[in-house]
C-alpha atoms as a PDB file:
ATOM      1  CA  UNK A   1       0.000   0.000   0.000  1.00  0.00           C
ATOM      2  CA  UNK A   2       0.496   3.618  -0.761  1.00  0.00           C
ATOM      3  CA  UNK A   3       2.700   3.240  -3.583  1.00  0.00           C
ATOM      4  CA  UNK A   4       2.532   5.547  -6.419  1.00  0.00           C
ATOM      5  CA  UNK A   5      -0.462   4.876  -7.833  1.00  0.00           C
ATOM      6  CA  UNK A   6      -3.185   7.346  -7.784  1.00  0.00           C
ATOM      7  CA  UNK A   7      -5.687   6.530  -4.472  1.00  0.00           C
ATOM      8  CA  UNK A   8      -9.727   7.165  -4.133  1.00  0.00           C
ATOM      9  CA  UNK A   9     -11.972   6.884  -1.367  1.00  0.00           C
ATOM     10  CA  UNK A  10     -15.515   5.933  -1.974  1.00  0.00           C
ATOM     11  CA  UNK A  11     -17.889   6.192   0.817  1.00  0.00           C
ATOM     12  CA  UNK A  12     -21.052   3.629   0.462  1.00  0.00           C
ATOM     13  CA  UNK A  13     -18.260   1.519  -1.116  1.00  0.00           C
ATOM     14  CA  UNK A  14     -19.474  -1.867   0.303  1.00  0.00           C
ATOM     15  CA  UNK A  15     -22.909  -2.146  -1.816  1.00  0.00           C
ATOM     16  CA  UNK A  16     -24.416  -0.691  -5.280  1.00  0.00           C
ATOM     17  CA  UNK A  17     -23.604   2.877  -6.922  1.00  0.00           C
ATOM     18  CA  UNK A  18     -19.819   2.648  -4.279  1.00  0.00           C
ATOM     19  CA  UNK A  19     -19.286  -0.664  -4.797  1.00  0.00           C
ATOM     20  CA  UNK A  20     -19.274   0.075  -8.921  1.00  0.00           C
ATOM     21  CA  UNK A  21     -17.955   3.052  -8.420  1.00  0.00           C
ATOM     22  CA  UNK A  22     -15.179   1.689  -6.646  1.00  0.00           C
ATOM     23  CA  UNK A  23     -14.777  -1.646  -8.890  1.00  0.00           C
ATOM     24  CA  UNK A  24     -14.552   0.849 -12.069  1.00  0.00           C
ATOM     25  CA  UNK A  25     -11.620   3.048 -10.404  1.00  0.00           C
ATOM     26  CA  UNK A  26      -9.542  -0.348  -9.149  1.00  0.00           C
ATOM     27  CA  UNK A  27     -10.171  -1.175 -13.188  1.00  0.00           C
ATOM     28  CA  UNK A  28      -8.522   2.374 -13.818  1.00  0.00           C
ATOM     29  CA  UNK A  29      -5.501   1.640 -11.861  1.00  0.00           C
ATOM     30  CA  UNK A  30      -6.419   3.754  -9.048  1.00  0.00           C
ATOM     31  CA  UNK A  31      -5.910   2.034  -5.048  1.00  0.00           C
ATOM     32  CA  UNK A  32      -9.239   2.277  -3.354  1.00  0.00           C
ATOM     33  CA  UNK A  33     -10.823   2.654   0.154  1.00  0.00           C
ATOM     34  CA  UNK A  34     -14.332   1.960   0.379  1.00  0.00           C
ATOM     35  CA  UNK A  35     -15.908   3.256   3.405  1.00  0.00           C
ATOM     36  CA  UNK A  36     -19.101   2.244   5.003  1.00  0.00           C
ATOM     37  CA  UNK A  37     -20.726   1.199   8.298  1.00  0.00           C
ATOM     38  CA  UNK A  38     -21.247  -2.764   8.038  1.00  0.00           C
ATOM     39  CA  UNK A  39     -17.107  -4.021   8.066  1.00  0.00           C
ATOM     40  CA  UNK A  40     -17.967  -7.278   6.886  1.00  0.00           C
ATOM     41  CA  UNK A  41     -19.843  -6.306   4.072  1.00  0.00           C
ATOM     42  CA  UNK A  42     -16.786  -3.715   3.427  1.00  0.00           C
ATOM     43  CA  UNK A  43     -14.006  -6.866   3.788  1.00  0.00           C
ATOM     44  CA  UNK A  44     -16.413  -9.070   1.514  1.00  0.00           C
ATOM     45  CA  UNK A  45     -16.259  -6.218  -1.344  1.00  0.00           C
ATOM     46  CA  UNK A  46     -12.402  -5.684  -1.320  1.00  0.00           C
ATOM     47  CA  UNK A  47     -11.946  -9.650  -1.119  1.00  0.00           C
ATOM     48  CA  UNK A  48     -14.069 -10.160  -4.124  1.00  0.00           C
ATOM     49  CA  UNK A  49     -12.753  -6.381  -6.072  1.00  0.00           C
ATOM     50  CA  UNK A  50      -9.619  -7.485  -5.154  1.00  0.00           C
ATOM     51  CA  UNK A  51     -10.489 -11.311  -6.451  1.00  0.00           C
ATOM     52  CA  UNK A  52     -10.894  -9.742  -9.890  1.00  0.00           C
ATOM     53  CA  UNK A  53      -7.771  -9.451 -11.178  1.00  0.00           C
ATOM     54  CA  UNK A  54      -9.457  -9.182 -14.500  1.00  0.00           C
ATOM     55  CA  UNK A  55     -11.668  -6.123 -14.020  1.00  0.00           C
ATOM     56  CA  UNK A  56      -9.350  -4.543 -11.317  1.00  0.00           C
ATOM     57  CA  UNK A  57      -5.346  -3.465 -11.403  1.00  0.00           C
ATOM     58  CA  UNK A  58      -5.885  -1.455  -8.491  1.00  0.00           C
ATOM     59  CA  UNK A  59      -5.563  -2.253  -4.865  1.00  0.00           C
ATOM     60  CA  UNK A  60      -9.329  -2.132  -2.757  1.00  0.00           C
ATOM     61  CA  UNK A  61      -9.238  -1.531   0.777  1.00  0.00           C
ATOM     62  CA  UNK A  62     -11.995  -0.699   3.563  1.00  0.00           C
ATOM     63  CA  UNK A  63     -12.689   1.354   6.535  1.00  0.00           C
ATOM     64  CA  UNK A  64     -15.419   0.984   8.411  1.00  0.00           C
ATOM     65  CA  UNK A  65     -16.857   4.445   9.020  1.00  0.00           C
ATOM     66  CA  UNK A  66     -20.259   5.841   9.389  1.00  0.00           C
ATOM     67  CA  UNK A  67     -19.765   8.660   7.630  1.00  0.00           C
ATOM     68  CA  UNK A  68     -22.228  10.963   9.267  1.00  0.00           C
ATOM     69  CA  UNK A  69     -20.650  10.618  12.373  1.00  0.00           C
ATOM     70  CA  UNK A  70     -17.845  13.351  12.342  1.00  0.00           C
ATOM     71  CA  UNK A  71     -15.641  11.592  15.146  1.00  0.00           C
ATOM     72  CA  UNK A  72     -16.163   8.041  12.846  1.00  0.00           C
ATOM     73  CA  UNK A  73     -14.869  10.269   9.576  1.00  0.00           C
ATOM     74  CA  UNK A  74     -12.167  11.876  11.825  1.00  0.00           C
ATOM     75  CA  UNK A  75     -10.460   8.369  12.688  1.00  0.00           C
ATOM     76  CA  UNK A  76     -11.374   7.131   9.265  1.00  0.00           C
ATOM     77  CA  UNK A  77      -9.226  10.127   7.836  1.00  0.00           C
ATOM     78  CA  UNK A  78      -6.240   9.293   9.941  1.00  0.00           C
ATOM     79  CA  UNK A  79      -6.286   5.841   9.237  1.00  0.00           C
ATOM     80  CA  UNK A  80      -6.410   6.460   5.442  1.00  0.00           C
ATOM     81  CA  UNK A  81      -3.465   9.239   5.684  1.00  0.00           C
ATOM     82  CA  UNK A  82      -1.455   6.368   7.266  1.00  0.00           C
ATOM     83  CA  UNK A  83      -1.647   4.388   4.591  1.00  0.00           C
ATOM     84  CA  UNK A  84      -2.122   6.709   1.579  1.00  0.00           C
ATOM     85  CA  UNK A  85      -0.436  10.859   2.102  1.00  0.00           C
ATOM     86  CA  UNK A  86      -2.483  11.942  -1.093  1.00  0.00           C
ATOM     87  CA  UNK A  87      -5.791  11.267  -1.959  1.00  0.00           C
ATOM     88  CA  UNK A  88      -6.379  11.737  -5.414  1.00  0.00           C
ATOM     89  CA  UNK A  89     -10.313  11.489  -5.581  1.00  0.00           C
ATOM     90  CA  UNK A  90     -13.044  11.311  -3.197  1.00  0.00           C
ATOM     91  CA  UNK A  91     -16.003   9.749  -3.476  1.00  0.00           C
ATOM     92  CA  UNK A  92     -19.366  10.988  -1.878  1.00  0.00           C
ATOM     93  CA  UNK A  93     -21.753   8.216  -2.059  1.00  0.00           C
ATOM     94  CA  UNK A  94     -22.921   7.952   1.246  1.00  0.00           C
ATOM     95  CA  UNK A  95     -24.268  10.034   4.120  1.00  0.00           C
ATOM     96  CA  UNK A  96     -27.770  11.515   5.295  1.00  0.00           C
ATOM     97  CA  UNK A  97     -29.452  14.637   6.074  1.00  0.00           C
ATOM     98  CA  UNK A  98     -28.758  16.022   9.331  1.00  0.00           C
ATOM     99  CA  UNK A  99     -30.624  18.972  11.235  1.00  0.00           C
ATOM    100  CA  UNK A 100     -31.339  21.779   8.813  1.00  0.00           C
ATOM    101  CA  UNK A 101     -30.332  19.712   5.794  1.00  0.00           C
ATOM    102  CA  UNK A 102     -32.419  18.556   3.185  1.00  0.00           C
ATOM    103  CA  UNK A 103     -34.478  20.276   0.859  1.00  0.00           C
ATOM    104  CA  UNK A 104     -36.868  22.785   2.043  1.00  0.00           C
ATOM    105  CA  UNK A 105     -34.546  23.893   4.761  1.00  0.00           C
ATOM    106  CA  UNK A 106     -33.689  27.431   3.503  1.00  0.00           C
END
């Protein structure tokens, strides 16, 4: 980990939109975190991404973070710095509306 290739974070990166999202950067080259709440669906994705030599050069990793939690993103951060100084791209994919977010909140 945290060679030279180019890294991107994907948040929701254990299921659906992030897990495609993520599977189609690893195919790009890029090394990947995928972020979510549930860590064994998050170490089943990377296995399999990671499985797929065919569809992916890149290396997948996970955090498990609930990313609406700002301590959880906080620690998730650090980890990821550890491992990777630059993060090329970040992925939004996950997350909910707080107090005074949403639509019709002004």
């Amino acid at each position: 980990m945290g060679g030279s290739s180019r890294v991107a974070v994907v948040s929701g990166g254990g299921t659906g939109i992030g897990r495609a999202t993520a599977a189609a950067l690893a195919g790009a080259g890029m090394d990947v975190v995928i972020l979510g709440r549930r860590a064994e669906v998050l170490r089943v994705a990377a296995e399999e991404l990671n499985g797929d030599r065919a569809a992916a050069s890149g290396e997948v990793s996970w955090v498990r973070a609930d990313v609406s939690d700002p301590v959880q993103v906080a620690e998730a951060a650090e980890v990821i710095r550890e491992r990777y100084p630059v993060v090329d791209v970040v992925v939004n994919n996950a997350g909910g509306f707080g107090s005074g977010g949403g639509r019709g909140s002004g």
